[in-house]
Protein backbone atom coordinates (compact mmCIF):
# COMPACT_ATOMS: atom_id res chain seq x y z
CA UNK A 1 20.16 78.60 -15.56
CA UNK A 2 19.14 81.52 -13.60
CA UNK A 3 15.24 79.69 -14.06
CA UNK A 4 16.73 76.32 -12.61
CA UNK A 5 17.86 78.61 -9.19
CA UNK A 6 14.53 80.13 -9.07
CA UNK A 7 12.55 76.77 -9.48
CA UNK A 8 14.85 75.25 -6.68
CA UNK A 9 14.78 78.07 -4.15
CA UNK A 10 10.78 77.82 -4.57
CA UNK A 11 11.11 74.03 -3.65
CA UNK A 12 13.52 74.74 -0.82
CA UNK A 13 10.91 77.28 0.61
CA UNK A 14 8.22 75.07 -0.22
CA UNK A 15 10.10 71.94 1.58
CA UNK A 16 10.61 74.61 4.72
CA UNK A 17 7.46 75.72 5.35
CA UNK A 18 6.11 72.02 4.96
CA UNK A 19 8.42 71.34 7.43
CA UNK A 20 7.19 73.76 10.07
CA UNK A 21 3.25 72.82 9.22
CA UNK A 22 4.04 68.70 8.96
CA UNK A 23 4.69 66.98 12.08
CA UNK A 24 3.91 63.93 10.77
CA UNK A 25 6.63 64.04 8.31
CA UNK A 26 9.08 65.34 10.64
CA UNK A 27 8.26 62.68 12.90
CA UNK A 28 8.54 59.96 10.09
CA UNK A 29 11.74 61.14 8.98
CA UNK A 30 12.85 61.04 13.06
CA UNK A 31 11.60 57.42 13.36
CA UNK A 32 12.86 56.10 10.43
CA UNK A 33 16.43 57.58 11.41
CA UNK A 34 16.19 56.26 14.99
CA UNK A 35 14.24 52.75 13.97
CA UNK A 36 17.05 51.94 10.95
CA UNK A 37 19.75 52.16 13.68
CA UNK A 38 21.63 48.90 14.68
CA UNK A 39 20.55 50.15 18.25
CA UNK A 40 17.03 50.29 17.93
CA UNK A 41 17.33 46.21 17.26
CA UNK A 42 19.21 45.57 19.57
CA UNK A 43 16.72 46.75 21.99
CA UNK A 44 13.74 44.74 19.85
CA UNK A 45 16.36 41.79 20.24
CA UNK A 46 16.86 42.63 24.44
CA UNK A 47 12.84 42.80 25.12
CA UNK A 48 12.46 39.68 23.30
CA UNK A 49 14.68 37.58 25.48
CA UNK A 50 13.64 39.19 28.84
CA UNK A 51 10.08 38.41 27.48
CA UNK A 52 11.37 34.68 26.95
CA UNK A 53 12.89 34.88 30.11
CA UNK A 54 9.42 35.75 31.64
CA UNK A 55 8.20 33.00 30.72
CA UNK A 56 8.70 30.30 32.90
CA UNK A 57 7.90 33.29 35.56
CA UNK A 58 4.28 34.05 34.71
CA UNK A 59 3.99 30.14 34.06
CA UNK A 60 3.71 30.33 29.81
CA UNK A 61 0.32 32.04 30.32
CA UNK A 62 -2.27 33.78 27.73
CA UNK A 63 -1.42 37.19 29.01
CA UNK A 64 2.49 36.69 28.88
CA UNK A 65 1.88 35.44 25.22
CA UNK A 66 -0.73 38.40 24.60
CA UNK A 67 1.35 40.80 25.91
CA UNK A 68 3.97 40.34 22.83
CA UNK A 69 1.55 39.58 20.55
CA UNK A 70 -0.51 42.78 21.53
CA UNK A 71 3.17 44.42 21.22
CA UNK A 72 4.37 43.70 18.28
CA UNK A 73 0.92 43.60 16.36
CA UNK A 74 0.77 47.94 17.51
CA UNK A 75 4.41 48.39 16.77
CA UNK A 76 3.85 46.49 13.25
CA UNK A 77 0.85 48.34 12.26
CA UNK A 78 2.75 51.85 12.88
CA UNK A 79 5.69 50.96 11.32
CA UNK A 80 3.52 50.20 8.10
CA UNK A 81 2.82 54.40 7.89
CA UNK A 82 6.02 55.39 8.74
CA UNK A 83 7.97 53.23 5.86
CA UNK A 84 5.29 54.06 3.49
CA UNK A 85 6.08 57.67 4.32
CA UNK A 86 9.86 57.37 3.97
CA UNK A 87 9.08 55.16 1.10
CA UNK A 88 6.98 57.92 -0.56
CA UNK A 89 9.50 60.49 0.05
CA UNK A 90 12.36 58.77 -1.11
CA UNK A 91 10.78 57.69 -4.47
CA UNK A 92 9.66 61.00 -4.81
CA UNK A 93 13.16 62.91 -4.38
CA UNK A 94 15.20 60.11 -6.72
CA UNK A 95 12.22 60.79 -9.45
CA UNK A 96 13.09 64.54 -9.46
CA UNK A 97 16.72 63.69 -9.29
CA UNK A 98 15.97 62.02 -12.41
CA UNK A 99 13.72 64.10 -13.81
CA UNK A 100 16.91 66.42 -14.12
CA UNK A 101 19.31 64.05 -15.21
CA UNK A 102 17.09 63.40 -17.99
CA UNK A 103 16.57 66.89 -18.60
CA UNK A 104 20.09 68.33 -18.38
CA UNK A 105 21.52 65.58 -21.04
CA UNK A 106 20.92 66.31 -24.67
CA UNK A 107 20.36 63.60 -26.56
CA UNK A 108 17.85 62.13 -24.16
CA UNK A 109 14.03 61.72 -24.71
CA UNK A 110 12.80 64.22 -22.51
CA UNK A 111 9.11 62.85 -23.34
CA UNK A 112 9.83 59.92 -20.61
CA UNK A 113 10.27 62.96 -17.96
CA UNK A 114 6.52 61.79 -16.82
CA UNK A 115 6.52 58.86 -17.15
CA UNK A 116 5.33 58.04 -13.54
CA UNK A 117 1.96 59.32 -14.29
CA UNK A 118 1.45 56.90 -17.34
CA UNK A 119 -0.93 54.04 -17.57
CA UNK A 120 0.54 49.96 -17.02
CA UNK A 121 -0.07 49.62 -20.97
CA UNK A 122 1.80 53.20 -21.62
CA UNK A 123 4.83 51.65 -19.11
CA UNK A 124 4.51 49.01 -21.07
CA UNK A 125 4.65 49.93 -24.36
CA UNK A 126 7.60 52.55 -23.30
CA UNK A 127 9.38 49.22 -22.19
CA UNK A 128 8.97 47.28 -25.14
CA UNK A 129 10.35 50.57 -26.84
CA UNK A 130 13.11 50.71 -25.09
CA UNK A 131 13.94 46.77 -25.27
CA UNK A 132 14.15 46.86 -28.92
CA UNK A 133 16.59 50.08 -28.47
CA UNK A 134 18.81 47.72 -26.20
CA UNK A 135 18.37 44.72 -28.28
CA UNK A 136 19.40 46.72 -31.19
CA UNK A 137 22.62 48.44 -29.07
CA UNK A 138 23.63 44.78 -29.03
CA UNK A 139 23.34 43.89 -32.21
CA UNK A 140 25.85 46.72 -33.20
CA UNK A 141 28.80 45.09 -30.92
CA UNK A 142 31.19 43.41 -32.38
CA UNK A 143 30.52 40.01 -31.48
CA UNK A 144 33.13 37.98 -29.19
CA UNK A 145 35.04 34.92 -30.26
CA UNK A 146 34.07 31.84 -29.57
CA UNK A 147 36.75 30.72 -27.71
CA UNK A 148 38.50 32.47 -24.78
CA UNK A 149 41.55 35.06 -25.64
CA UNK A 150 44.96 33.31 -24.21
CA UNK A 151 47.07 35.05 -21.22
């Protein structure tokens, strides 16, 4: 146990002094707070109808349809970095979260605790294997009756 509180201070200090030398990944994390808010679409919504609004103003031109083009194609193409961040992040923290579960319950098959780092034919394989396991789980019920159970 007292190994456990060791390992997880370590990450803790680890995480804090990333998070003093990674603006980036502060700044992901700040964006993908502030960008998942209701808020933040309504304003996309708000500059998309006073752009449409524009329009009969500046006559339907190429530059009023570049400017949202231009727009949206630079917001687009930084929002791909910042949700592969938060992505990346996210999938790594719920793989250590279950890294643990796996590790903390007994019976389980604690080789599977990597299995992130195994090949599309290991994955595969380890699904089969664990197919049959289900398969055979249901095969061990008792089966139901045909017809429906009266009220």
């Amino acid at each position: 146990m007292f190994e456990m509180g060791a390992l997880l201070l370590k990450i803790r200090v680890k995480e804090t002094t990333m998070n003093k030398t990674s603006l980036f990944s502060r700044f992901a994390r700040l964006m993908s707070r502030m960008l998942g808010h209701p808020l933040a679409f309504g304003i996309a919504a708000l500059i998309i109808v006073v752009w449409l609004i524009c329009g009969p103003i500046f006559h339907f031109s190429d530059t009023w349809q570049l400017f949202i083009n231009t727009g949206t194609t630079i917001i687009t193409f930084l929002m791909v970095f910042l949700i592969q961040n938060t992505q990346n992040r996210d999938s790594e923290a719920m793989q250590v979260k279950l890294d643990e579960l796996i590790r903390a319950l007994k019976q389980a098959d604690n080789t599977i605790l990597d299995s992130e780092n195994l090949t599309e034919q290991e994955l595969k394989q380890l699904q089969e294997h664990y197919s049959q396991l289900a398969q055979h789980a249901l095969s061990r019920l008792p089966h139901k009756n045909a017809t429906p159970p009266t009220r």
